[in-house]
Protein backbone atom coordinates (compact mmCIF):
# COMPACT_ATOMS: atom_id res chain seq x y z
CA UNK A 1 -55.29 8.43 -16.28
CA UNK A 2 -54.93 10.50 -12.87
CA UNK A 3 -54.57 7.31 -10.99
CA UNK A 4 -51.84 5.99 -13.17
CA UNK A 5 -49.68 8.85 -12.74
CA UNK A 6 -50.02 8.89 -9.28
CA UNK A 7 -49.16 5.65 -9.37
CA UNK A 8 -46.62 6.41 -11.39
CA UNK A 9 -45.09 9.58 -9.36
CA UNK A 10 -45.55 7.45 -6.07
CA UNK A 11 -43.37 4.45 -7.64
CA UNK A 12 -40.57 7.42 -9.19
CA UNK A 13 -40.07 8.95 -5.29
CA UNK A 14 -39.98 5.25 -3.90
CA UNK A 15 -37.27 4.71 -6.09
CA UNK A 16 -35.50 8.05 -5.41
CA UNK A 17 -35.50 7.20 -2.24
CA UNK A 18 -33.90 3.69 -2.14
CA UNK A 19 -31.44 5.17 -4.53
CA UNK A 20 -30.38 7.66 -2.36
CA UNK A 21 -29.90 5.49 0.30
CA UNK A 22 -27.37 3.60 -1.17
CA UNK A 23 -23.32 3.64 -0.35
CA UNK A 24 -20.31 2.13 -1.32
CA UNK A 25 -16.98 1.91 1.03
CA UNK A 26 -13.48 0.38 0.01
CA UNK A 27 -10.85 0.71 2.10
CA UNK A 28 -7.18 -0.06 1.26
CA UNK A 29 -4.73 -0.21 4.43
CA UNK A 30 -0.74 -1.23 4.95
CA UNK A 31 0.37 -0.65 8.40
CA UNK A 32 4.21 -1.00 9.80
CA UNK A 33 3.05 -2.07 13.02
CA UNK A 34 1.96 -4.95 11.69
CA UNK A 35 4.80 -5.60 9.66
CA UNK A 36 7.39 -4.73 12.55
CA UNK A 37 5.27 -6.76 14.44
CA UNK A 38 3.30 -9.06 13.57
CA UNK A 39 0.28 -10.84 15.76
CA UNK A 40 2.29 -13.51 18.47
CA UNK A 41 5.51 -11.51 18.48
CA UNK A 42 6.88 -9.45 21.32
CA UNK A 43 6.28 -5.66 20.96
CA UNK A 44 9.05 -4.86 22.77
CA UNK A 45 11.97 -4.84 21.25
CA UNK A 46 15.43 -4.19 21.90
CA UNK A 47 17.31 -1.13 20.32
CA UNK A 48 20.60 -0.69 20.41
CA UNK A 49 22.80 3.42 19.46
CA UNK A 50 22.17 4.03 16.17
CA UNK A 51 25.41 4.15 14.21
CA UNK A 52 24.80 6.82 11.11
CA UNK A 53 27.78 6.13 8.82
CA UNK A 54 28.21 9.37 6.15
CA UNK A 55 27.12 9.06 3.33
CA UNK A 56 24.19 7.37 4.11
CA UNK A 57 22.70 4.38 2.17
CA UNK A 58 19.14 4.28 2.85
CA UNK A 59 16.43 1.83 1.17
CA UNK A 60 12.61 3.27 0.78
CA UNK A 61 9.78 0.41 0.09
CA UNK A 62 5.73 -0.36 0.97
CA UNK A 63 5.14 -2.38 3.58
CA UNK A 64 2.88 -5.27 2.81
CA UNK A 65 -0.78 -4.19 2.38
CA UNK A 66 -2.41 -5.41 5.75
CA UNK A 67 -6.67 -5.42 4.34
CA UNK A 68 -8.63 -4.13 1.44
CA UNK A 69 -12.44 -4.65 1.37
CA UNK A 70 -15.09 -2.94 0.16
CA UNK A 71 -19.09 -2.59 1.92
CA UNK A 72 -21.97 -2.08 -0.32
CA UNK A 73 -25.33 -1.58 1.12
CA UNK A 74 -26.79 -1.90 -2.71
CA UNK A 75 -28.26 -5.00 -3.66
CA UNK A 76 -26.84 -5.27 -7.10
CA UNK A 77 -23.34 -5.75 -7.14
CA UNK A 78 -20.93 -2.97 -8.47
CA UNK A 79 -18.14 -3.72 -10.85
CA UNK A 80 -14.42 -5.16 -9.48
CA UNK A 81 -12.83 -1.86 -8.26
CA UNK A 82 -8.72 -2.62 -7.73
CA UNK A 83 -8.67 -2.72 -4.06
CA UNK A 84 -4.58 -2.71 -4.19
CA UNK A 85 -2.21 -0.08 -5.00
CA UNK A 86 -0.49 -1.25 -8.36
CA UNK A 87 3.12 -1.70 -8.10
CA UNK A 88 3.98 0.71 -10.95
CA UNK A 89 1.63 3.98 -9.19
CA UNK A 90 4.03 2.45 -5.87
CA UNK A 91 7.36 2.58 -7.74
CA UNK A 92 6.50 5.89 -9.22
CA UNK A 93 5.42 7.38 -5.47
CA UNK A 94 9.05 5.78 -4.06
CA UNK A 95 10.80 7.77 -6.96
CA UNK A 96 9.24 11.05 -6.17
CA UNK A 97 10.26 11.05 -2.51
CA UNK A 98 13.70 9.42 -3.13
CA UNK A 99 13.91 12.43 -5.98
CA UNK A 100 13.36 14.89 -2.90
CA UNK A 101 16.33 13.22 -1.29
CA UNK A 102 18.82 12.36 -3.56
CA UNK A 103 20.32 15.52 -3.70
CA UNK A 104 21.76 15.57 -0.15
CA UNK A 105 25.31 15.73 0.24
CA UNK A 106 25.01 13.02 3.00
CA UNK A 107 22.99 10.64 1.23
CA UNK A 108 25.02 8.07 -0.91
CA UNK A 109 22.58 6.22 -2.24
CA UNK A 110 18.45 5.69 -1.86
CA UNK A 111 17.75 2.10 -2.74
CA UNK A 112 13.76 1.40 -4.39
CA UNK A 113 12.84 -1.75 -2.96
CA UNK A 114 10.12 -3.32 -4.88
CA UNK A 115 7.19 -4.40 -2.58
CA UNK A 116 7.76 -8.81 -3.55
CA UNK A 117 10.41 -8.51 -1.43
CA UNK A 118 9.25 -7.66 1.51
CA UNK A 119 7.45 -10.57 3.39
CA UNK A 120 3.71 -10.02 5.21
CA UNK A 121 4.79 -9.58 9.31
CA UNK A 122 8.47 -10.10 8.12
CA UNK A 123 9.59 -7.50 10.90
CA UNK A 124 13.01 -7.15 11.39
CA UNK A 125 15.07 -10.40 10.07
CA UNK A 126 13.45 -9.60 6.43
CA UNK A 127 15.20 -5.63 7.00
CA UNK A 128 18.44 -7.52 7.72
CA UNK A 129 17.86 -9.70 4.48
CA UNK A 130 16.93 -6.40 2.97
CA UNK A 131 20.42 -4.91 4.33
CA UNK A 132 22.07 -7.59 2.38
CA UNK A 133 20.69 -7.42 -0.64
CA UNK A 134 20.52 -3.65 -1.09
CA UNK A 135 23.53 -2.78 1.11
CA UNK A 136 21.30 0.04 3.01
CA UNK A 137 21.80 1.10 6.50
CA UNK A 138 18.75 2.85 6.97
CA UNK A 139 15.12 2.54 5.30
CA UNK A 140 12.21 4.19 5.27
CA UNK A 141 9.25 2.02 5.63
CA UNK A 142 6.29 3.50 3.26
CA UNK A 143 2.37 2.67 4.76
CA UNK A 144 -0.80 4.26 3.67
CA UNK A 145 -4.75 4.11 4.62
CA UNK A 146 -7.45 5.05 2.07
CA UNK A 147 -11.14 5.25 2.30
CA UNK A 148 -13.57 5.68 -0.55
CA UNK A 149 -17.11 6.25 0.64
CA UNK A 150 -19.77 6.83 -2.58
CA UNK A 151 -23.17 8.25 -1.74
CA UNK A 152 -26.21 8.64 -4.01
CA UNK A 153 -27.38 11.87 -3.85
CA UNK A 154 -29.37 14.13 -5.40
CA UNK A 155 -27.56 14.41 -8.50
CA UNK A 156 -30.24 11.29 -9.49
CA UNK A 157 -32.16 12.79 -11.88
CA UNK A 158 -34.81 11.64 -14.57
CA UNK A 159 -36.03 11.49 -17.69
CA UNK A 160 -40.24 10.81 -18.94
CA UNK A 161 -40.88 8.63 -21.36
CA UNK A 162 -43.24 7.08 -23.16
CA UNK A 163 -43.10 3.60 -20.26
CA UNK A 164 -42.18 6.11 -17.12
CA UNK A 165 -39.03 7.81 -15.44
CA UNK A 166 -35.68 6.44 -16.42
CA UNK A 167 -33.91 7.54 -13.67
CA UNK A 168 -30.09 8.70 -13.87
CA UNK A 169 -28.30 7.83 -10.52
CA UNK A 170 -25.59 10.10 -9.63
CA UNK A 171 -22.60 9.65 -6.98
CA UNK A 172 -20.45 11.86 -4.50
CA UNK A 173 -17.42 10.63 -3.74
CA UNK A 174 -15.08 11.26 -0.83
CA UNK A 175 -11.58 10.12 -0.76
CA UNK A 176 -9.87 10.28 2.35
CA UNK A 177 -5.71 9.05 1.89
CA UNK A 178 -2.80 9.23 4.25
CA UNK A 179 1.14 8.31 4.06
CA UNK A 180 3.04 7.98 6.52
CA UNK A 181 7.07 6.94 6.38
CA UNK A 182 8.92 5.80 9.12
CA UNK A 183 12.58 5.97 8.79
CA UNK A 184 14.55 2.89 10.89
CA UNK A 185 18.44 2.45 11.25
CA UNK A 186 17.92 -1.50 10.29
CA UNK A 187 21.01 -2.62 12.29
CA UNK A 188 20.15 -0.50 15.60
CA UNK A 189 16.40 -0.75 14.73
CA UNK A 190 16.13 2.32 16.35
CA UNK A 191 12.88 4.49 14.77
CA UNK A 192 14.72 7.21 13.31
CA UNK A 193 11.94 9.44 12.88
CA UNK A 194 8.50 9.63 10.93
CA UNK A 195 6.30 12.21 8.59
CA UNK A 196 2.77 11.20 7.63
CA UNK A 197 0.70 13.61 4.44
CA UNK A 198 -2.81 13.47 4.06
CA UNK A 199 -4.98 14.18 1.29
CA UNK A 200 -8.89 13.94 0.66
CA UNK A 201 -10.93 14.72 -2.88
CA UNK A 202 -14.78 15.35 -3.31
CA UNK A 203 -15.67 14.58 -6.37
CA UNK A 204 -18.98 13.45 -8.47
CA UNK A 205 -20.13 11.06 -11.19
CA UNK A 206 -22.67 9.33 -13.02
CA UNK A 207 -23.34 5.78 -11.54
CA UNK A 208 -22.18 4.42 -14.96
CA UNK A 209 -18.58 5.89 -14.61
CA UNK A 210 -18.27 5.21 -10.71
CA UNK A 211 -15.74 2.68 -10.79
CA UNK A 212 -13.18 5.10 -13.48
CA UNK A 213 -13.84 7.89 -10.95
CA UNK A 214 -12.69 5.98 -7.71
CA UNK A 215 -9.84 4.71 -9.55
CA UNK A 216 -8.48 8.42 -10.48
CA UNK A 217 -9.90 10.10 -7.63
CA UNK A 218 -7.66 7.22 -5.61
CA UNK A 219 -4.54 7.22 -7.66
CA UNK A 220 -4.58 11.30 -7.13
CA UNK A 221 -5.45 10.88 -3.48
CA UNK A 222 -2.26 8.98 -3.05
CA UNK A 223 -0.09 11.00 -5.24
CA UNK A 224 -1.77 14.39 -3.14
CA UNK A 225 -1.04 12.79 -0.31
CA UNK A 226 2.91 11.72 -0.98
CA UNK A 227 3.49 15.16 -2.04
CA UNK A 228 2.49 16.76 1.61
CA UNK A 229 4.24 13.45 3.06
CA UNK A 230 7.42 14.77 1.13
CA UNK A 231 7.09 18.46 3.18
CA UNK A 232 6.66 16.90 6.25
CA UNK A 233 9.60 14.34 5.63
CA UNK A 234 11.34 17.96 5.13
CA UNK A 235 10.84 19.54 8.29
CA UNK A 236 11.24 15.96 10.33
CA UNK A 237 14.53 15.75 8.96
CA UNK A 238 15.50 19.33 10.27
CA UNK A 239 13.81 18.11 13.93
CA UNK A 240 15.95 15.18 14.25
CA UNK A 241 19.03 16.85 13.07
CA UNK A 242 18.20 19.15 16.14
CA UNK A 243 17.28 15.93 18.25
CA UNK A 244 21.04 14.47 17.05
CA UNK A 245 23.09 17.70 18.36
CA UNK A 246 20.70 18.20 21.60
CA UNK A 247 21.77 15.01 22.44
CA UNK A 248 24.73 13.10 20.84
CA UNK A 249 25.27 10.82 23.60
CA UNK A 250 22.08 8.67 22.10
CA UNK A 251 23.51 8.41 18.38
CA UNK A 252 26.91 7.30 16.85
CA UNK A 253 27.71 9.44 13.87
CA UNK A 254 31.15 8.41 11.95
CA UNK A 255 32.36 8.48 8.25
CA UNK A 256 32.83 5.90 5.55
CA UNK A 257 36.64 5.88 3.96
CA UNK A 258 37.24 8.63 2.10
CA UNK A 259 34.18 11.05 2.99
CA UNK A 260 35.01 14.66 3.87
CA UNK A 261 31.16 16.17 3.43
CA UNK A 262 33.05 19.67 3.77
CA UNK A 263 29.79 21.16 2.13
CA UNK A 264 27.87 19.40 5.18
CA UNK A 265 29.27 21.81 8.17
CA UNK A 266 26.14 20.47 10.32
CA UNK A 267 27.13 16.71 10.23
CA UNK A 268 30.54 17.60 11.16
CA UNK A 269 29.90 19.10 13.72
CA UNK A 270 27.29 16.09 15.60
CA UNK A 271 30.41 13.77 14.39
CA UNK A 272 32.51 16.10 16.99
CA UNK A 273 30.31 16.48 19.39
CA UNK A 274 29.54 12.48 19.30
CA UNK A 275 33.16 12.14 20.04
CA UNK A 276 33.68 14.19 22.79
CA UNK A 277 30.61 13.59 24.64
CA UNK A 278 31.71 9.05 24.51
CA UNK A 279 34.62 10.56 25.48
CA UNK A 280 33.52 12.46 28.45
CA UNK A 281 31.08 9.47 29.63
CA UNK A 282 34.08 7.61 29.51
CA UNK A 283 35.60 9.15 31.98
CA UNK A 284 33.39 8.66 34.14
């Protein structure tokens, strides 16, 4: 009887042990290098003066997702976890930053692009197609990079019974998400400026529930994520209004028919000082 449940005890921590060693990694990527420019193309590429005609119309969309995979050092093979950000959580992320935006007194419209119509390493010719389509002048281009990394740990735990330990497996969970917008002017395609947000969640579960956890625990890593993304969008916004008045000889603001934007003293005032610098280097 002794020497069965050492036996016994000696097979539990073997098994404790392999379980713990056990991981789990997806990653889910989009990147607008790779859209911009895609493997055989020049990098370089040649910008023109941004011309930034008030109101603005400006389009917001994901940029193709670039890999998803998932590692697994477990022999047994987890269930499907969605390695792709659904198009509905994407349209609902686009809303909430074009939301933020809206409002502006300089913004005429903010165009949701759904994600079918932008091509894999379309670069620049799909933005012009975009351009025509949406009639936008400027777009923010949406990218993201998560990382889900699942650890047994020692929330394994057992029960006895009557045949020997039935052993519980439990699961930590980091997710590790960032967002990142980069805002072109398509017809210049000048890089306007750019705001990343970052988010990452600890959380546990049973091995059972793993695959509901990663998929909530990713869903609010993204949403986390967009919502610092939308802060930093904020104060990059501010910094290149700066950028525009330090030095209006690098930007062309003017006005569409029929726009005053008396509310919008700032804008006026780059629209002056656009004029008189062109006309200064002119003179020249």
């Amino acid at each position: 009887m002794a020497k069965w449940i050492h036996s016994t005890l000696v097979l539990f921590v073997g098994v404790l042990m392999l379980a713990g060693c056990a991981s789990q990694q997806t990653v889910n990527r989009s990147s607008v290098i790779n859209y911009l420019y895609p493997k055989g193309t020049d990098h370089k590429v040649e910008t023109d003066i941004p011309n930034l005609t008030l109101p603005l119309k400006v389009g917001i969309a994901f940029v193709p997702q670039q890999s998803s995979y998932q590692s697994n050092s477990r022999v047994m093979s987890f269930n499907a976890i969605s390695k792709s950000l659904s198009e509905s959580l994407k349209l609902e992320l686009l809303e909430n930053v074009a939301s933020h935006f809206r409002p502006l007194e300089y913004v005429e419209t903010i165009e949701i692009i759904p994600s079918d119509y932008l091509t894999p390493g379309g670069s620049f010719t799909n933005l012009e197609q975009l351009q025509s389509m949406y009639d936008v002048d400027v777009i923010a281009l949406v990218s993201f990079d998560q990382v889900q990394l699942s650890d047994e740990n020692l929330l394994s735990f057992s029960y006895w019974t009557l045949l020997g330990a039935y052993i519980v497996n439990g699961q930590e969970n980091d997710t590790n998400t960032l967002m990142d917008t980069a805002v072109f002017d398509i017809k210049s395609r000048k890089l306007l400026f750019r705001a990343p947000g970052t988010s990452k969640l600890q959380a546990s579960s049973t091995f059972v529930s793993l695959d509901n956890s990663l998929r909530e625990d990713s869903e609010k890593g993204f949403k986390l994520a967009t919502e610092a993304m939308i802060v930093n969008l904020d104060q990059q916004l501010e910094s290149f209004k700066q950028k525009v008045k330090a030095k209006p000889e690098n930007y062309v603001v003017s006005s569409r028919q029929g726009y005053h934007g008396g509310a919008t003293y700032w804008l006026i005032w780059l629209l002056s000082l656009s004029l008189i610098s062109r006309t200064i280097f002119s003179r020249k």
